[in-house]
N, C-alpha and C. Protein backbone atom coordinates (compact mmCIF):
# COMPACT_ATOMS: atom_id res chain seq x y z
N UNK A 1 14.57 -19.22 8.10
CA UNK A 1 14.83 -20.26 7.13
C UNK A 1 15.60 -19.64 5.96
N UNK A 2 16.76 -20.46 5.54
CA UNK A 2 17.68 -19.77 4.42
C UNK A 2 17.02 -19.98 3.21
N UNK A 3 17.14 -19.17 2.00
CA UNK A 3 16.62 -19.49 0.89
C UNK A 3 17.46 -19.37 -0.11
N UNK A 4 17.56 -20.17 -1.40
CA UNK A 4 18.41 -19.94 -2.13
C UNK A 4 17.58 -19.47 -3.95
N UNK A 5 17.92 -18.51 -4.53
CA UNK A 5 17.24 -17.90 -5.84
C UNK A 5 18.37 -17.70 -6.37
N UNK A 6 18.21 -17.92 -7.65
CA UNK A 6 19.10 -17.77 -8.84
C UNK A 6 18.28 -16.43 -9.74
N UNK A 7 19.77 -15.49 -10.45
CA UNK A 7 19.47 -14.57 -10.46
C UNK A 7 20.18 -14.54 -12.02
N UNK A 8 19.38 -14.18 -12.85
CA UNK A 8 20.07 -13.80 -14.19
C UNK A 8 21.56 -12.55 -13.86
N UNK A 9 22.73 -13.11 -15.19
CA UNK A 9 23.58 -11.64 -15.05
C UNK A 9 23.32 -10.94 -15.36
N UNK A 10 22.22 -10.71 -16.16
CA UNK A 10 21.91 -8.94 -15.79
C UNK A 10 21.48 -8.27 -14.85
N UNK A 11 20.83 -9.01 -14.31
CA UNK A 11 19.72 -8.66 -12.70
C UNK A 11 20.63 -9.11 -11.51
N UNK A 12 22.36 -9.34 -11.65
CA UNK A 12 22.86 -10.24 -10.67
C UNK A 12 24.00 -8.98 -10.58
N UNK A 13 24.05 -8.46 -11.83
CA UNK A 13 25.27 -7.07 -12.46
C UNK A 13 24.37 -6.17 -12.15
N UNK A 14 22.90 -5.25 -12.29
CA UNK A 14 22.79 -4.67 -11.55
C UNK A 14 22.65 -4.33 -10.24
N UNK A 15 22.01 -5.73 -9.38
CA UNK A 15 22.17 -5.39 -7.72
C UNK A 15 23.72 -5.61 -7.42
N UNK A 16 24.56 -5.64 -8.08
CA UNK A 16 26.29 -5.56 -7.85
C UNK A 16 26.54 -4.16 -7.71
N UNK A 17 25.99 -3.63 -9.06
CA UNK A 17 25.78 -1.90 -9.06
C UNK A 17 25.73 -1.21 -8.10
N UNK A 18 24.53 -1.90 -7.93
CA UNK A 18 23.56 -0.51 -6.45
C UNK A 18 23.89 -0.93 -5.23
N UNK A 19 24.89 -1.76 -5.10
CA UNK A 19 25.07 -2.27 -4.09
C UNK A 19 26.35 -1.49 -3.67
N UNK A 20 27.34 -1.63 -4.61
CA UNK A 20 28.72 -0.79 -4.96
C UNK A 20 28.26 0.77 -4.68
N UNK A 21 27.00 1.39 -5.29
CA UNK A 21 26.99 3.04 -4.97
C UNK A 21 26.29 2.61 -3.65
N UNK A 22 26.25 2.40 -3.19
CA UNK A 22 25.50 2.40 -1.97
C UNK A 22 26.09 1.77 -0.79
N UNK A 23 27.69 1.44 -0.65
CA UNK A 23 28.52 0.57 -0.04
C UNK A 23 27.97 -0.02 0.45
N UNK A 24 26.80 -1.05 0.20
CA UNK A 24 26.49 -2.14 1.09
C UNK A 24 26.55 -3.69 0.52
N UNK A 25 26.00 -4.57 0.68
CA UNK A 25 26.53 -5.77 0.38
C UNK A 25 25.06 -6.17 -0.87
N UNK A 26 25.60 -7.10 -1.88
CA UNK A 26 24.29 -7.28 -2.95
C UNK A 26 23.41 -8.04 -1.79
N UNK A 27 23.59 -9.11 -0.40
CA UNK A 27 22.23 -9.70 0.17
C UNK A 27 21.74 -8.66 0.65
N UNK A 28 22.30 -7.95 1.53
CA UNK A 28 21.53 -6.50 2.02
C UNK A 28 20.44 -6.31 0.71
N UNK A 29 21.13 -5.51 -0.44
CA UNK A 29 20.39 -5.19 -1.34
C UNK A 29 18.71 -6.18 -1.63
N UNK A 30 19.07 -7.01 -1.84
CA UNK A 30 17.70 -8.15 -1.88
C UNK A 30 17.15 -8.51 -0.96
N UNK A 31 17.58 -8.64 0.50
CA UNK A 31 16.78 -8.71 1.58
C UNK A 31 15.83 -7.45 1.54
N UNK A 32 16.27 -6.31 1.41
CA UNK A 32 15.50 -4.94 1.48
C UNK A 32 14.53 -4.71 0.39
N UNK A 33 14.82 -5.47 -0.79
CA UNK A 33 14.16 -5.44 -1.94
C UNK A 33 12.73 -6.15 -1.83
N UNK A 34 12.86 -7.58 -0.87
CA UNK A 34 12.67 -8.82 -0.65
C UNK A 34 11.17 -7.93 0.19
N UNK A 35 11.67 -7.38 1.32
CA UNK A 35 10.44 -7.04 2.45
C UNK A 35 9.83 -5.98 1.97
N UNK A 36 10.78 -5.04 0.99
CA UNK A 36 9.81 -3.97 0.57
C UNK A 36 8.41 -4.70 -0.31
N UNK A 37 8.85 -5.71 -1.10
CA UNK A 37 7.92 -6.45 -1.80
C UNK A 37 6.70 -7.55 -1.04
N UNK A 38 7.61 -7.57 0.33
CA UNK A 38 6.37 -8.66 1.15
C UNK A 38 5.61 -7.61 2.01
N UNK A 39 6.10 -6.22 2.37
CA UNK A 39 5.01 -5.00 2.90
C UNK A 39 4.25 -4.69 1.75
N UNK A 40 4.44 -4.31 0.29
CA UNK A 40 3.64 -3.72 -0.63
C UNK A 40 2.13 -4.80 -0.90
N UNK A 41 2.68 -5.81 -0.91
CA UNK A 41 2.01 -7.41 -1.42
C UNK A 41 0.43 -7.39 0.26
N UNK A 42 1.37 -7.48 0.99
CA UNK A 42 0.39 -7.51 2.71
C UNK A 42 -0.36 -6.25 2.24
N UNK A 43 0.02 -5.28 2.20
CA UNK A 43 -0.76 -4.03 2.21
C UNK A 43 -1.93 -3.83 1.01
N UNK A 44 -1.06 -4.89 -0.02
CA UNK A 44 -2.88 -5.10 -1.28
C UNK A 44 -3.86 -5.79 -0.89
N UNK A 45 -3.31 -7.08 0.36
CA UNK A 45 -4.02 -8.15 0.71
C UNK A 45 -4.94 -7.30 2.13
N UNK A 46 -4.58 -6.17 2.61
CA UNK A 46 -5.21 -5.53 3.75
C UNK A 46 -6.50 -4.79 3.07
N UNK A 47 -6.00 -3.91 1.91
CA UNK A 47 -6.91 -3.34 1.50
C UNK A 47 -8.40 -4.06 0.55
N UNK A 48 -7.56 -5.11 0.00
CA UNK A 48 -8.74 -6.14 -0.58
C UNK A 48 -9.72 -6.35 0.23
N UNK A 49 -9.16 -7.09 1.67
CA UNK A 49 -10.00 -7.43 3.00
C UNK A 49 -11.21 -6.05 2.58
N UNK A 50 -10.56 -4.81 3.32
CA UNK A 50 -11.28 -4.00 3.69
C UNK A 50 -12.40 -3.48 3.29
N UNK A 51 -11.94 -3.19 1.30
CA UNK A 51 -13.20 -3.42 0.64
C UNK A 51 -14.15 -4.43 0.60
N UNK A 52 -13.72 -5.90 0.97
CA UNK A 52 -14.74 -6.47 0.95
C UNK A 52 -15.45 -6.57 2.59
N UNK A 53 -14.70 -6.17 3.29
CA UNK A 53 -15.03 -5.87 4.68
C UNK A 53 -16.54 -4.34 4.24
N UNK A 54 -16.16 -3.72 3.84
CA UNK A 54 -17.23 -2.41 3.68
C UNK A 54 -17.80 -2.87 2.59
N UNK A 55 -18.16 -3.77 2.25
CA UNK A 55 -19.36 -3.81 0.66
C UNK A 55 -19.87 -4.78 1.47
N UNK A 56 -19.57 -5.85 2.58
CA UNK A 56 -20.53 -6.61 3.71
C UNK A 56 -21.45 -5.79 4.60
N UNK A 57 -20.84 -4.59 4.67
CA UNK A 57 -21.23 -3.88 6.09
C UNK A 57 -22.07 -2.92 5.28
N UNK A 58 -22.05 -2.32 4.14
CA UNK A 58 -23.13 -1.82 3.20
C UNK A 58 -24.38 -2.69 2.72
N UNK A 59 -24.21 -4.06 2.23
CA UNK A 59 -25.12 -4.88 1.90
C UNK A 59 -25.96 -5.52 3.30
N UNK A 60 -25.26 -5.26 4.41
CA UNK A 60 -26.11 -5.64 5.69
C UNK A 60 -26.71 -4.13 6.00
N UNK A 61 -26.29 -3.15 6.06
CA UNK A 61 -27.05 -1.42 6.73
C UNK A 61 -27.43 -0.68 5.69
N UNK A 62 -26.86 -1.18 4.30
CA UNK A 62 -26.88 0.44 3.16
C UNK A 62 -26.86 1.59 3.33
N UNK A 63 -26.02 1.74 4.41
CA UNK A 63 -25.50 2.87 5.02
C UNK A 63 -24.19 3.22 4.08
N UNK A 64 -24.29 4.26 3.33
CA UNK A 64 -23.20 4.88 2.59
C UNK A 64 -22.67 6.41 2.51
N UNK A 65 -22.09 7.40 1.66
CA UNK A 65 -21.71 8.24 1.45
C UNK A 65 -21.98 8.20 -0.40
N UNK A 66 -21.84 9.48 -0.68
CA UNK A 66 -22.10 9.48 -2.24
C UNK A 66 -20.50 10.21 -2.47
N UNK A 67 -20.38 10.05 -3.49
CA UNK A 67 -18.66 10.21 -4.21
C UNK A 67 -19.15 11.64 -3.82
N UNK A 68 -20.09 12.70 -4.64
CA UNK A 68 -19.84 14.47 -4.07
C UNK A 68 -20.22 14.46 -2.21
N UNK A 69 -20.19 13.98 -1.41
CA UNK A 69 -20.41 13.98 -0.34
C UNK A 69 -18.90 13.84 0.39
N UNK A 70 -18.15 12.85 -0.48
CA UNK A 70 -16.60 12.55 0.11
C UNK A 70 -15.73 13.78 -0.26
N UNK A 71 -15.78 13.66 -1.58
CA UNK A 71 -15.44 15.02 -2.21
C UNK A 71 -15.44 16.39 -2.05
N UNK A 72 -16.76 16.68 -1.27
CA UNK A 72 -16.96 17.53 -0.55
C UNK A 72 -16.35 17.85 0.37
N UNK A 73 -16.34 17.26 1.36
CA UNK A 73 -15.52 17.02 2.71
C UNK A 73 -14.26 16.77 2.36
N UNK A 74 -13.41 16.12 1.39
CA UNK A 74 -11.93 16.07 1.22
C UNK A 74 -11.80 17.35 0.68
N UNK A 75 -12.57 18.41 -0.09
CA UNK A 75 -11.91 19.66 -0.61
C UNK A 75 -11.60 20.79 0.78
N UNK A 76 -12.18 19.98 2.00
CA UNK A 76 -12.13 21.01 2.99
C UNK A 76 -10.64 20.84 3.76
N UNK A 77 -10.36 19.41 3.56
CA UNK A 77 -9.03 19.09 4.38
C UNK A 77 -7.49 20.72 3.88
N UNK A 78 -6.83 20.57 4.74
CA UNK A 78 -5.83 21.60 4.54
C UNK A 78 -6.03 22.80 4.23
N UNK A 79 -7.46 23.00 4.83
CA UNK A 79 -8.16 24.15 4.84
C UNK A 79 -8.31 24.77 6.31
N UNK A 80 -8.75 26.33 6.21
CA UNK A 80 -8.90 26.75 8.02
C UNK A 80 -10.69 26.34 8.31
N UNK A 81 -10.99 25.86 7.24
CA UNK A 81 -12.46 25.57 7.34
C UNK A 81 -12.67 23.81 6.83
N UNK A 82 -11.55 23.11 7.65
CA UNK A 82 -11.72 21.84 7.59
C UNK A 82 -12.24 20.89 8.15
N UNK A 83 -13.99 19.95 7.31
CA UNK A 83 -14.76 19.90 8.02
C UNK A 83 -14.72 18.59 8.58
N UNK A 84 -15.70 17.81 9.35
CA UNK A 84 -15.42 16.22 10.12
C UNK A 84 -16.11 15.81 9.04
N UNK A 85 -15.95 14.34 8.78
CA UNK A 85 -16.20 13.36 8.13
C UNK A 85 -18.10 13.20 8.07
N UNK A 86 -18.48 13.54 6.83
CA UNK A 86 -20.31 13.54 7.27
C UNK A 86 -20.60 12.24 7.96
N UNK A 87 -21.95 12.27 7.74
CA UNK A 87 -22.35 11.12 8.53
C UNK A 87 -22.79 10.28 7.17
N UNK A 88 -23.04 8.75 7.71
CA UNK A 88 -23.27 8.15 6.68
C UNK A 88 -25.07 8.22 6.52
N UNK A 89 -25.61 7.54 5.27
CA UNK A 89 -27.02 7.39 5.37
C UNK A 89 -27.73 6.47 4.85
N UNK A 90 -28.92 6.08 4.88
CA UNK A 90 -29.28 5.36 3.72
C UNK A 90 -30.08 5.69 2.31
């Protein structure tokens, strides 16, 4: 579906800009602008889910981790003594 947006000249003179160093066309420019902004937007709406996906699945098991328990285990990553993920508890 085509869409049509109106664009102030200043915001119409810079994607002219970056469009010019970048030999590509100003719709290129805003289509790319366009999906980078509808992946960033999906990806807040994934992670929202998720937290509220794990504060369901805590309030049904109270099965958790404590912040020095994560912490713990992330200081090991990129290490030769890098350990698996503890277990959770209540």
């Amino acid at each position: 579906m085509a869409r049509s947006i109106q664009l102030d000249d200043d915001l119409n003179d810079r994607i002219q800009h970056i469009a010019g160093a970048q030999h590509r066309t100003p719709d290129a420019i805003v289509r790319d602008a366009i999906a980078q902004y509808a992946e960033r937007e999906e990806a807040r709406e994934r992670f929202g889910q998720e937290a509220l996906d794990s504060w369901q699945h805590y309030e049904e098991t109270g099965l958790h981790l404590t912040g020095k328990e994560v912490r713990a285990w992330l200081d090991t990553w990129g290490t030769d003594h890098e350990g698996t993920p503890p277990d959770c508890h209540k």
